[in-house]
Protein backbone atom coordinates (compact mmCIF):
# COMPACT_ATOMS: atom_id res chain seq x y z
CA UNK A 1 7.76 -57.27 -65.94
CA UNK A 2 11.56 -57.47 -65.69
CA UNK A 3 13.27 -55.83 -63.00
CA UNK A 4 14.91 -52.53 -64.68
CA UNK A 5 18.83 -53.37 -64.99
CA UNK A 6 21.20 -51.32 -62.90
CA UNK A 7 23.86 -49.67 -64.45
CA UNK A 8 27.18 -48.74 -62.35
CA UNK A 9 30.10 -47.63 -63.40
CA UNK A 10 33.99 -47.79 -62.09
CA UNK A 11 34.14 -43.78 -61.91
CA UNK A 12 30.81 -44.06 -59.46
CA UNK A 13 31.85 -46.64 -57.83
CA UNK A 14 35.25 -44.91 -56.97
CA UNK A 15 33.13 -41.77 -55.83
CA UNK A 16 30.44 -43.78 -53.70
CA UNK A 17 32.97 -46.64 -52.42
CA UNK A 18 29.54 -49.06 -53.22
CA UNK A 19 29.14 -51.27 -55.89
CA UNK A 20 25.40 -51.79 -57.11
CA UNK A 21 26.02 -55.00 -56.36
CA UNK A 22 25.97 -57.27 -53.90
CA UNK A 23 29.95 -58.13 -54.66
CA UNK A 24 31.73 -58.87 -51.08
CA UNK A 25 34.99 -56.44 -50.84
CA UNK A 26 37.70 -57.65 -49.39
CA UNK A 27 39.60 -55.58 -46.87
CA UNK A 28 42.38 -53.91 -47.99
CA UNK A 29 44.30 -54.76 -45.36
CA UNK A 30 44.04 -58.96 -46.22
CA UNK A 31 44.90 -57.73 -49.70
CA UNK A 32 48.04 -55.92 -49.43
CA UNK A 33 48.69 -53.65 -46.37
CA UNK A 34 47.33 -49.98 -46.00
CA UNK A 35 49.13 -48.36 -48.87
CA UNK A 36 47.49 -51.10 -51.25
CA UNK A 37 44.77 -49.52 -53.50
CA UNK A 38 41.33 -52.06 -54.51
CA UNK A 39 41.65 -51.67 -58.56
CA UNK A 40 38.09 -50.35 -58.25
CA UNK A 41 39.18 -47.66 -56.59
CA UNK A 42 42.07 -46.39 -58.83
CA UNK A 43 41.92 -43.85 -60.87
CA UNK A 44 42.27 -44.42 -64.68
CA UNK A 45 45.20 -41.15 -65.73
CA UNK A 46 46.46 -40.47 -68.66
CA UNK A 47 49.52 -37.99 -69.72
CA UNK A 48 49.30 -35.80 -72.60
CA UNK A 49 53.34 -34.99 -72.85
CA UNK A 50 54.93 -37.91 -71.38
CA UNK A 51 58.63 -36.18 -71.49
CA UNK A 52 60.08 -33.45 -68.82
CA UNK A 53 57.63 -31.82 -66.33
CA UNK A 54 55.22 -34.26 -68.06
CA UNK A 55 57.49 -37.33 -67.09
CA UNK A 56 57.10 -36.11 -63.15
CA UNK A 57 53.44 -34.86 -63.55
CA UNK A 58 52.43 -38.24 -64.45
CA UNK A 59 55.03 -39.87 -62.42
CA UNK A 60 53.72 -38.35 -59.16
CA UNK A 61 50.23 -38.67 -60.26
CA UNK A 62 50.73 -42.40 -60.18
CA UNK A 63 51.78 -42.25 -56.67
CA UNK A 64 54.00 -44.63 -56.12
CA UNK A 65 51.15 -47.54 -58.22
CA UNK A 66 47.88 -46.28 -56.26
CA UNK A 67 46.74 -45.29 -59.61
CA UNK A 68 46.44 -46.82 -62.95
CA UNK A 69 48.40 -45.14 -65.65
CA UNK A 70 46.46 -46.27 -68.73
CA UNK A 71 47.65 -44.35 -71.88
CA UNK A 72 50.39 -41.96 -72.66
CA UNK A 73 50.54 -39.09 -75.37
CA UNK A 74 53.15 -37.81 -76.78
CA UNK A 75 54.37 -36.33 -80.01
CA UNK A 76 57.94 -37.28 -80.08
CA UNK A 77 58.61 -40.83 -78.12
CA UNK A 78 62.28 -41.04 -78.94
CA UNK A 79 63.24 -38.31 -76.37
CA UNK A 80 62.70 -38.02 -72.59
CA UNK A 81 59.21 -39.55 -72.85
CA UNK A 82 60.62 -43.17 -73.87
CA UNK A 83 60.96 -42.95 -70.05
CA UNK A 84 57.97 -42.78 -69.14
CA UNK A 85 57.35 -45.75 -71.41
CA UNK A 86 59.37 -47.53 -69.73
CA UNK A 87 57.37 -46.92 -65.93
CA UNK A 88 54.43 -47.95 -67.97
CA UNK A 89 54.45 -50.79 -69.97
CA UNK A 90 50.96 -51.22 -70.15
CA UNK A 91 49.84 -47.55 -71.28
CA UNK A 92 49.03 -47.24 -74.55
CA UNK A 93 50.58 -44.80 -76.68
CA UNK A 94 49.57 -42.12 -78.87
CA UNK A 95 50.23 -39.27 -80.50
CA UNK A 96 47.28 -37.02 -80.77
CA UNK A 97 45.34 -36.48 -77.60
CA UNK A 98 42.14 -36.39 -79.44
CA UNK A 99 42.36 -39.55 -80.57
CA UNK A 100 43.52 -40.81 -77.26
CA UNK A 101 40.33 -39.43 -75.65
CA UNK A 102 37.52 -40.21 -78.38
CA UNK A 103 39.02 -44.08 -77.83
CA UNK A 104 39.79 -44.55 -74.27
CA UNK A 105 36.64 -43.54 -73.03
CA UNK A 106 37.67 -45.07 -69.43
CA UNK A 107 40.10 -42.38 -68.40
CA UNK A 108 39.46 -40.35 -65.61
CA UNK A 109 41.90 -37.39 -65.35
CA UNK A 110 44.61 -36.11 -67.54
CA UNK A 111 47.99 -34.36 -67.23
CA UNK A 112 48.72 -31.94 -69.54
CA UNK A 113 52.46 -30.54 -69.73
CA UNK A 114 52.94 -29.93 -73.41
CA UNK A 115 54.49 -26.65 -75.08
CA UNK A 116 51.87 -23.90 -74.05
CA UNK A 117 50.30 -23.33 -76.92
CA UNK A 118 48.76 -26.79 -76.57
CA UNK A 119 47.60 -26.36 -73.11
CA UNK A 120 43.97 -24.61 -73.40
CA UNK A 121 43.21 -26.49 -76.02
CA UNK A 122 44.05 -30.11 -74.74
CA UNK A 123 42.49 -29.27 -71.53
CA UNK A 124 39.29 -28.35 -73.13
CA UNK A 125 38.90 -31.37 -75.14
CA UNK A 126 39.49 -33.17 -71.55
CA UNK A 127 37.26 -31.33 -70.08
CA UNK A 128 34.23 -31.09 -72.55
CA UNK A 129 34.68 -34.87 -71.98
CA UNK A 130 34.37 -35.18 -68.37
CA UNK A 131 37.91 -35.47 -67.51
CA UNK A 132 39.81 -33.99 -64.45
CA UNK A 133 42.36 -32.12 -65.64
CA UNK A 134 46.20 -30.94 -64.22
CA UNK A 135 47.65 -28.66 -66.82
CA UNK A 136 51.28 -27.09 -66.33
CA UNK A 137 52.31 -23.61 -65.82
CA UNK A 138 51.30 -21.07 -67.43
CA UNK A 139 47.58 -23.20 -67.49
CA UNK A 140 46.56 -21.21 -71.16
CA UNK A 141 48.80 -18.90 -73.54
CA UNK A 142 46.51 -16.25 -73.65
CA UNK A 143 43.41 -14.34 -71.39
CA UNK A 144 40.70 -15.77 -73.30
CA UNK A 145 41.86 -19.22 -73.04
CA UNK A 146 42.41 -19.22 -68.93
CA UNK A 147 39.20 -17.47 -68.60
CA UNK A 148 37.43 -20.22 -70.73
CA UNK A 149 39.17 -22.92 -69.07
CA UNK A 150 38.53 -21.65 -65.82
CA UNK A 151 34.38 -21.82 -66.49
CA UNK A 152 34.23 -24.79 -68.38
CA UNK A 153 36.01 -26.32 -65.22
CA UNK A 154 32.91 -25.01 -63.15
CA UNK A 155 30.43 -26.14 -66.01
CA UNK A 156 31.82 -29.93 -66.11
CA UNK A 157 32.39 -30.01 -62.64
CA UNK A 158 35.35 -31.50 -63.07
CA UNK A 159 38.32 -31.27 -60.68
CA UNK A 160 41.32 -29.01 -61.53
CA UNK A 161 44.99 -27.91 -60.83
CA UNK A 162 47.37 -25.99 -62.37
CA UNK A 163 50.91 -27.10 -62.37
CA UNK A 164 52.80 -23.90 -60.11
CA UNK A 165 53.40 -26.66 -57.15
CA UNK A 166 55.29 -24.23 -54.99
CA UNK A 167 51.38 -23.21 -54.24
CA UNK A 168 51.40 -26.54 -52.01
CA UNK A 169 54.48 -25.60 -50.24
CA UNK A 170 53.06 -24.88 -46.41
CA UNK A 171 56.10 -22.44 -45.76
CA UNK A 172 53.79 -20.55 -47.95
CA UNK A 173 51.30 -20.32 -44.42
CA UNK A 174 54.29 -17.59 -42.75
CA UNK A 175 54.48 -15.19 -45.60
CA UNK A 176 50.22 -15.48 -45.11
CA UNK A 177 50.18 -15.32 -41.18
CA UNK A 178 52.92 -12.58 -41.12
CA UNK A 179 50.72 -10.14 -43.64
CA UNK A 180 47.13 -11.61 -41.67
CA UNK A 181 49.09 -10.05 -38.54
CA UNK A 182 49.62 -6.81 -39.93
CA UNK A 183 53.53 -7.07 -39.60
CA UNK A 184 53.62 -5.07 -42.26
CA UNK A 185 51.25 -2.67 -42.29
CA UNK A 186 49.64 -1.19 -45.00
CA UNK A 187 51.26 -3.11 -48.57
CA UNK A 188 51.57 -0.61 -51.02
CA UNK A 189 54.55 -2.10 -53.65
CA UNK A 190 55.83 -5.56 -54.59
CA UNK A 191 58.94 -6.60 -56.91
CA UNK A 192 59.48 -9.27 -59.01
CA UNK A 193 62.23 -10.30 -60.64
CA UNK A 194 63.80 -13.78 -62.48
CA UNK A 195 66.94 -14.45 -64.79
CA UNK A 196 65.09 -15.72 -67.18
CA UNK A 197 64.87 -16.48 -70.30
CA UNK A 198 67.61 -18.60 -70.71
CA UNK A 199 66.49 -19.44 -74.16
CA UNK A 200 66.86 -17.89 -77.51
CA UNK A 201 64.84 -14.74 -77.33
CA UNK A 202 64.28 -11.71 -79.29
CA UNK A 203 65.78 -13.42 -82.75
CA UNK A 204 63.34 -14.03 -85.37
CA UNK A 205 62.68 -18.11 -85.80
CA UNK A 206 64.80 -20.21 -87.68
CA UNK A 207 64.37 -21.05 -91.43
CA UNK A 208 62.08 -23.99 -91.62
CA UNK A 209 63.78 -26.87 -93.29
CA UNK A 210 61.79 -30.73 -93.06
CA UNK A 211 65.18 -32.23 -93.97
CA UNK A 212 65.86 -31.83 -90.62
CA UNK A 213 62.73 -33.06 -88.68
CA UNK A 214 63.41 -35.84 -86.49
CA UNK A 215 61.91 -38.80 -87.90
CA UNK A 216 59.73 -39.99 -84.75
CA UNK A 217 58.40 -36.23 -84.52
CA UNK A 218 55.25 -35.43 -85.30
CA UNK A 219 55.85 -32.11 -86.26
CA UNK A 220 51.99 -31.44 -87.83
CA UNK A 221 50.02 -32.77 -84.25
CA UNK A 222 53.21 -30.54 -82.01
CA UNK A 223 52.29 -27.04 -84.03
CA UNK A 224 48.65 -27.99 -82.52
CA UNK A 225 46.44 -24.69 -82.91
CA UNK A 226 49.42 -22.74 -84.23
CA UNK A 227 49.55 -22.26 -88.14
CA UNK A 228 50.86 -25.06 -89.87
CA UNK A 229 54.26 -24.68 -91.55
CA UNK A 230 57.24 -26.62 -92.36
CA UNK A 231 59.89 -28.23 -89.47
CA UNK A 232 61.42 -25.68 -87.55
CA UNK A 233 65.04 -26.51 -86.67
CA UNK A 234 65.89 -26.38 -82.82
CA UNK A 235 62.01 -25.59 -81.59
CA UNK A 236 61.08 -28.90 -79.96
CA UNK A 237 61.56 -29.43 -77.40
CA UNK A 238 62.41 -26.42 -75.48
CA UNK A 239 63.16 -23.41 -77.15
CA UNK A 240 59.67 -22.85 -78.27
CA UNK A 241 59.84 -20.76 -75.43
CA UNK A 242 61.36 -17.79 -76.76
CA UNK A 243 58.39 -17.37 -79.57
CA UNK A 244 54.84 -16.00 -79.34
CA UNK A 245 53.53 -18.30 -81.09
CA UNK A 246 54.24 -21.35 -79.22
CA UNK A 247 55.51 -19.61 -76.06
CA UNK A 248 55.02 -17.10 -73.08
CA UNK A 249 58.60 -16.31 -72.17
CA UNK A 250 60.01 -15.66 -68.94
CA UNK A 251 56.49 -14.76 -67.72
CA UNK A 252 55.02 -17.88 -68.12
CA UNK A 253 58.04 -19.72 -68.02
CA UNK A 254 58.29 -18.72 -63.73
CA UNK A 255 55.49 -16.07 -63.67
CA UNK A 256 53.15 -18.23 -62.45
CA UNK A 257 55.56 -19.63 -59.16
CA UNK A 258 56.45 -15.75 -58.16
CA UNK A 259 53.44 -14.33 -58.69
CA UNK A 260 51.26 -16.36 -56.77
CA UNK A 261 52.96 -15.28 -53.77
CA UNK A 262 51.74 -11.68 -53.78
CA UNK A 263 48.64 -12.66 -55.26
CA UNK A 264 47.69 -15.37 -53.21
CA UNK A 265 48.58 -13.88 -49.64
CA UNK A 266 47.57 -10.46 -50.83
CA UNK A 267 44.15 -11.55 -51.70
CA UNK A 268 44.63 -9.87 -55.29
CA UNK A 269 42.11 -10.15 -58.35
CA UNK A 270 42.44 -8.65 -61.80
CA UNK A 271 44.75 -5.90 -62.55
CA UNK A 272 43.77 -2.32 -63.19
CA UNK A 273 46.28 -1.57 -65.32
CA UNK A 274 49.89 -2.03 -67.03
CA UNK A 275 52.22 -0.86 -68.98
CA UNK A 276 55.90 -1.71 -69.88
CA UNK A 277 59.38 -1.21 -71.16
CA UNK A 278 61.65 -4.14 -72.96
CA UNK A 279 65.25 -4.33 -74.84
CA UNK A 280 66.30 -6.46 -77.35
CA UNK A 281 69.88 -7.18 -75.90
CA UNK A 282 71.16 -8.20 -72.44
CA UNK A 283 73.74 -5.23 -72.53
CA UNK A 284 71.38 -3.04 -73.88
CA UNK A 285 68.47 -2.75 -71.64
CA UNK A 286 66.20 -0.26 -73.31
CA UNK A 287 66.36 -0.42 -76.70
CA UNK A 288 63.13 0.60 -78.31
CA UNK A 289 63.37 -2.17 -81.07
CA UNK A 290 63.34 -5.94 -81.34
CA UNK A 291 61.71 -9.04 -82.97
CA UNK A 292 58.04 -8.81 -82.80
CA UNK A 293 57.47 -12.51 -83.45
CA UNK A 294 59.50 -12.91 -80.16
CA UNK A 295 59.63 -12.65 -76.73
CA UNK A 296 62.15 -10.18 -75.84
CA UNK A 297 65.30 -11.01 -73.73
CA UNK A 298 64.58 -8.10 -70.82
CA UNK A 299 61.67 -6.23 -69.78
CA UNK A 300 60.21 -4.22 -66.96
CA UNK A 301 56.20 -4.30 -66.57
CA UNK A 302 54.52 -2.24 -64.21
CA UNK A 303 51.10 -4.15 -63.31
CA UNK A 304 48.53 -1.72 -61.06
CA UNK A 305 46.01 -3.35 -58.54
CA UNK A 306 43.06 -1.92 -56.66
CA UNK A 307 43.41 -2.27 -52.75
CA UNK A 308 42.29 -5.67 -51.06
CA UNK A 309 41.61 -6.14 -47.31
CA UNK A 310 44.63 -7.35 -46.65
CA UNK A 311 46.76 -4.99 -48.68
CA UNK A 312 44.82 -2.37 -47.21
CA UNK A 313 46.56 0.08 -50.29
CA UNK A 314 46.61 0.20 -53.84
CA UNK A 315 49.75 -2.47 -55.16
CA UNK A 316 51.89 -1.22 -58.01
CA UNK A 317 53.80 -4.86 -58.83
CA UNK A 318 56.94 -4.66 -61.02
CA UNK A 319 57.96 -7.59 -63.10
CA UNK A 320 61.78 -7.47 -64.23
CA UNK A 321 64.15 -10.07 -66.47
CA UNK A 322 66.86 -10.36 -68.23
CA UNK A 323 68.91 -9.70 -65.54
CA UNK A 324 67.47 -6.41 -64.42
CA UNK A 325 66.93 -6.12 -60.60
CA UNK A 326 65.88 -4.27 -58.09
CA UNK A 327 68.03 -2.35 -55.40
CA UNK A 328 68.56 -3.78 -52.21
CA UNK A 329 66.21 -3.05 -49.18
CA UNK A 330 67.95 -0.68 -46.65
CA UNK A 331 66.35 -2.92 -43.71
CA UNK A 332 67.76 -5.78 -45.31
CA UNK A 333 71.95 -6.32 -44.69
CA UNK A 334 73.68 -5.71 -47.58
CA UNK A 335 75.46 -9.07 -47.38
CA UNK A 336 72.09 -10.78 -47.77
CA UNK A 337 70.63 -12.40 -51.26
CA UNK A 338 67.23 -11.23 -51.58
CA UNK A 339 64.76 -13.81 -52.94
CA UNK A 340 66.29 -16.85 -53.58
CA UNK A 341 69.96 -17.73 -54.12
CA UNK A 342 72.34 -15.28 -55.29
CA UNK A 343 68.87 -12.83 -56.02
CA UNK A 344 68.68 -14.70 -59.26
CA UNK A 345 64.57 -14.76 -58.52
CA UNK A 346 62.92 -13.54 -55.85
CA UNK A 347 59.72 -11.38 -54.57
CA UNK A 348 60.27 -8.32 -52.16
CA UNK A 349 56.72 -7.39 -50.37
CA UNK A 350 56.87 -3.81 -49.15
CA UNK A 351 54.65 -2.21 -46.80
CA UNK A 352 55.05 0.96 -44.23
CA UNK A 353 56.69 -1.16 -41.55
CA UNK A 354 59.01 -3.23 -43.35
CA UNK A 355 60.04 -6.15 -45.83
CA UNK A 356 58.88 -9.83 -46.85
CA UNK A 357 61.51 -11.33 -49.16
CA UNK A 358 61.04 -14.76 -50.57
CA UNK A 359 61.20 -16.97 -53.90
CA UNK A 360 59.78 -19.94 -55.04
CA UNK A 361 60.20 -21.81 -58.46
CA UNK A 362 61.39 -25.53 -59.27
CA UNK A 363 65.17 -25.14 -58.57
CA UNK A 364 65.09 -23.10 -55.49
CA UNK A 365 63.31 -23.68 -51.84
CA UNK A 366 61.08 -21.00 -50.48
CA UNK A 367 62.74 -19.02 -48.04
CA UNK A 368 60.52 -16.61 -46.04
CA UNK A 369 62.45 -13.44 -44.03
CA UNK A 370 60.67 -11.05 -42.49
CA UNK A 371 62.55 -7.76 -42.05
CA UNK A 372 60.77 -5.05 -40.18
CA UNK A 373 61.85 -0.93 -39.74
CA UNK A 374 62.42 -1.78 -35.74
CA UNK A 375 65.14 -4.27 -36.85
CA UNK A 376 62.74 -7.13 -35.63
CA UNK A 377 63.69 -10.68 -37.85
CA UNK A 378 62.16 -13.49 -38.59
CA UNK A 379 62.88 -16.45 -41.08
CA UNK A 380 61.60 -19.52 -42.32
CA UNK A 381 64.13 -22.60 -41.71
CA UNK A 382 67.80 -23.44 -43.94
CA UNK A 383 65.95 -26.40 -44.92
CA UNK A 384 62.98 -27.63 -46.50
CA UNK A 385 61.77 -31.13 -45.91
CA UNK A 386 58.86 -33.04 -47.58
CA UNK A 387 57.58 -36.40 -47.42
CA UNK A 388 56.27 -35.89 -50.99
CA UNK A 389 57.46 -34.52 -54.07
CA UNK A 390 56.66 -30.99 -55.04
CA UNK A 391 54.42 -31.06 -51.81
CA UNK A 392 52.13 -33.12 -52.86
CA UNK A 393 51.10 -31.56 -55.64
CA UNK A 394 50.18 -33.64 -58.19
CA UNK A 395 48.91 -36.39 -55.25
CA UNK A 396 46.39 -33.76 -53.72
CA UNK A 397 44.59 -33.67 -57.05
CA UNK A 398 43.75 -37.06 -57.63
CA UNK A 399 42.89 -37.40 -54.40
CA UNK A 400 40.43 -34.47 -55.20
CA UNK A 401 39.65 -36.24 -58.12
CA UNK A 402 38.08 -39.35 -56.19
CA UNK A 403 36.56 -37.31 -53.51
CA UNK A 404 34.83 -35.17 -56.44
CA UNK A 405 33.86 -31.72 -57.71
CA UNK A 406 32.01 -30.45 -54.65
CA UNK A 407 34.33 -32.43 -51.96
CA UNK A 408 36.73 -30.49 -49.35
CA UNK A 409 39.64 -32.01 -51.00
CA UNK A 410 38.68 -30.13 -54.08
CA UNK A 411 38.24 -26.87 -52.29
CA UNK A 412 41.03 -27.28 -50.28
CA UNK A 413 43.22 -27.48 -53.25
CA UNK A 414 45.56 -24.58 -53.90
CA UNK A 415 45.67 -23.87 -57.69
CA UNK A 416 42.13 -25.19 -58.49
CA UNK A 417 41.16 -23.32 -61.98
CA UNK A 418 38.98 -20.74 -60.17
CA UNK A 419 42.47 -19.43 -58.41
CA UNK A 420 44.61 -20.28 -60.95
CA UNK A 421 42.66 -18.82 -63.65
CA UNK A 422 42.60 -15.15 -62.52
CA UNK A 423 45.79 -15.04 -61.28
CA UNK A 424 47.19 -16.54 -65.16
CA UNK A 425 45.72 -13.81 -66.83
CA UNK A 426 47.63 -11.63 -64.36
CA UNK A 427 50.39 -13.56 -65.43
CA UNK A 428 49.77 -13.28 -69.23
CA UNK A 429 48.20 -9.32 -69.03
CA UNK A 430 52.09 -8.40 -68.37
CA UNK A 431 52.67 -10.57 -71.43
CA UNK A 432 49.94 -8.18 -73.32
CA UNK A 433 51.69 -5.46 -72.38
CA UNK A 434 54.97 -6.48 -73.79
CA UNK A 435 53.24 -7.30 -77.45
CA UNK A 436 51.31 -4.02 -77.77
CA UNK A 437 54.83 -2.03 -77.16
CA UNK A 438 55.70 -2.69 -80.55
CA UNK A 439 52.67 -1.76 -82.10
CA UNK A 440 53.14 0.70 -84.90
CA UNK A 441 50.00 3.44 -86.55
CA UNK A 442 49.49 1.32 -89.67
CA UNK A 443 49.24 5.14 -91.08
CA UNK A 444 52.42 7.27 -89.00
CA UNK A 445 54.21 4.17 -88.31
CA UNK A 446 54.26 5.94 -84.57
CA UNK A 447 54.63 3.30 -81.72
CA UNK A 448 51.34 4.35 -80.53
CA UNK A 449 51.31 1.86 -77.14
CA UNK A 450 54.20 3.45 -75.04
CA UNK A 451 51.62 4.27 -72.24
CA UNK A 452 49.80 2.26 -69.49
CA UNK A 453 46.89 0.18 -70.73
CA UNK A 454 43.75 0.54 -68.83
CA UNK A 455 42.02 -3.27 -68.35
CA UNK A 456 38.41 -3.88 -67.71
CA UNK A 457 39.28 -7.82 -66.50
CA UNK A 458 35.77 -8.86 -66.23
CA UNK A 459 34.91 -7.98 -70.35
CA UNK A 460 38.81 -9.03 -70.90
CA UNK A 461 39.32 -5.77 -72.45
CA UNK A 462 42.27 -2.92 -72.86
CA UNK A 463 39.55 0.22 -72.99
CA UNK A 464 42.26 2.80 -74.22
CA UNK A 465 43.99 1.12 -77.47
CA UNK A 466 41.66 -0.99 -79.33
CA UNK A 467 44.62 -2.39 -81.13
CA UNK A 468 46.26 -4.03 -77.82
CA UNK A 469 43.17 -6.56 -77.96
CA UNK A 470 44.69 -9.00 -80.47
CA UNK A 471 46.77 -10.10 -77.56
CA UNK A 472 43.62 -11.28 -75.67
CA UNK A 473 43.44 -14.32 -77.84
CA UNK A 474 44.57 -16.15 -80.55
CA UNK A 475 43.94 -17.47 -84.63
CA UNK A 476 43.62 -21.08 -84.23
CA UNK A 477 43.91 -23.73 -87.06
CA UNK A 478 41.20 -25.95 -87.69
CA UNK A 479 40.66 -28.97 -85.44
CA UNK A 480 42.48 -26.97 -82.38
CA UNK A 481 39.75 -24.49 -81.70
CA UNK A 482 39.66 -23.01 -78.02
């Protein structure tokens, strides 16, 4: 009888280091120095948006050629993504992810930075698939779909990361040691705010006219799951923001940077509650009208938590844009920016002995200050310097991605799907909360949401207006299912 054949695989051999073999390895360091990487032990990626944050996700990914970049997808290879065409010459292109992934059956991990309506469902085709998967900010563009990402992540055992990179930032570690010390107390109220959108918002969308379509667009494959319709004049490829249907506004436009500082060093899990206020102009604050089909340009969203052990109170966090802020700290001199630079964004933590006051996003370093009742100080430094971009990032996860699902390089990363997850649907429940406030009695035509919305977060489910519940998920078009 024949010896049974033994089957090995690059992706085993990258996790194992061994071939099945008897092959003799040649150092590494005879073959090019320490930062050289044996082909065998590169990871095969693949970017699904190759223009704009998908140009760096896949461009830091690569890190600096210790990877193999092997295809690129994108639906519109005229703009920004011709660059990263140009990095890789010997990806190969496409336009429709699924195609990509059905063919090129040798890719191990994907980055996905595409219009967020195209998120959950890219990055469950990767996943049902066996890839790793990095997906941009917000990670889904509703509840259902981070929730499902989050456990088919766990199912696959594949290795994940959301795209908020400020997460990595270790300047993050003072705001975390200064609340583990008790500094300030008991944490009863944090404040949000951003001067976002800076995108058409609150307009209804533009006539559709194909005359106008950009001829290397692939307008059909970029509407994805949404419902198919004719070109859309000044959409792609960034002011799909300002529309439900494609977007999640200023919330998921920075949402998921500020947020995960009181959620992450507060220890926070799904909201209680929330409930909210928006205007349809800037100089106009609370109107009680404006476009339905879009995301309004201001709001203010109250989001209620239960206590944690670090918060050791109930947290009532307030979300704010459109240039509304809130008032400056008394502890804090009234010369000072709060947040980031010129208070344009920023995050006030308040407990009974004082202030935290930070920011992070992509254009602005994180700048811890600790102000405390006893006029006691202390601040993180003027500058912030990284060997890496975006702290490493992007670089942590395919090193995660090597090591494997179970490794301490995949638990030690710090927007894995099981963090990121809840703390998106935090993200998106204030975006819930926006889209119920214009719900209408189909029979009084009384706004009938104007109140706080009770959430059960483990059912996903607003328990005192059945209506708000559409907002939980989506209608998908065939062939983009989540």
């Amino acid at each position: 009888m024949k010896p049974k054949k033994q089957k090995s695989s690059r992706r085993s051999f990258i996790k194992t280091g061994v071939a099945a073999s008897s092959i003799f390895i040649v150092p590494r360091n005879v073959l090019g120095g320490n930062g050289y990487t044996a082909p065998s032990d590169q990871l095969h990626i693949a970017a699904i948006g190759a223009g704009g944050k998908g140009r760096s996700d896949i461009n830091n990914s690569y890190v600096r050629g210790r990877e193999r970049v092997v295809a690129l997808c994108d639906v519109d290879f005229s703009g920004d993504a011709k660059h990263s065409v140009k990095k890789f010459p010997k990806a190969k292109l496409y336009d429709d992810y699924r195609k990509m992934l059905d063919k090129q059956k040798s890719i191990d991990a994907v980055t996905i930075s595409t219009p967020d309506h195209v998120h959950a469902p890219a990055g469950m085709y990767a996943m049902e698939r066996g890839k790793h998967v990095y997906i941009q900010k917000p990670m889904a563009h509703n509840i259902r779909e981070a929730r499902l990402l989050t456990e088919m992540a766990r199912k696959q055992k594949v290795v994940t990361q959301m795209g908020n990179q400020g997460g990595s930032n270790p300047l993050l570690n003072m705001v975390q040691n200064w609340i583990d010390q008790g500094k300030l107390g008991s944490i009863s109220e944090v404040k949000i705010w951003t001067n976002r959108p800076v995108w058409p918002s609150g307009i209804s969308l533009p006539k559709p006219d194909d005359s106008k379509k950009p001829k290397a667009l692939n307008w059909d494959l970029w509407l994805g799951p949404a419902k198919s319709k004719p070109y859309t004049p000044n959409m792609h490829p960034f002011n799909w923001r300002g529309w439900w249907e494609y977007g999640t506004g200023a919330l998921g436009d920075v949402g998921c940077h500020l947020i995960d500082i009181p959620f992450r060093t507060l220890g926070l899990k799904y909201p209680r509650a929330a409930e909210c206020s928006v205007g349809s102009v800037f100089s106009q604050m609370w109107s009680p009208d404006y476009n339905p089909e879009s995301c309004p340009p201001s709001s203010f969203i109250t989001i209620n938590f239960d206590a944690t052990s670090k918060s050791k109170s109930p947290i009532k966090m307030t979300w704010s844009d459109g240039g509304i802020r809130p008032s400056h700290p008394n502890i804090i001199p009234a010369n000072s920016d709060i947040g980031g630079k010129n208070s344009a964004n920023g995050v006030l933590i308040i407990g009974e002995k004082g202030v935290i006051s930070t920011n992070i996003n992509d254009s602005e370093p994180l700048m811890p200050k600790l102000y405390l009742n006893d006029g006691t100080t202390d601040f993180g430094p003027e500058v912030e310097k990284f060997d890496e971009p975006e702290y490493g990032h992007q670089r942590k996860w395919v090193d995660a991605c090597k090591a494997g699902f179970n490794s301490k390089e995949h638990k030690s990363l710090t927007s894995s799907f099981d963090y990121a997850g809840p703390m998106t649907e935090t993200v998106l429940m204030g975006n819930l909360a926006i889209r119920s406030y214009m719900l209408r009695d189909q029979n009084t035509k009384e706004f009938f949401a104007r109140k706080k919305l009770l959430w059960d977060g483990d059912n996903m489910k607003i328990t005192n207006l059945e209506a708000a519940n559409q907002f939980v998920t989506r209608k998908y078009r065939e062939g983009f299912e989540v």
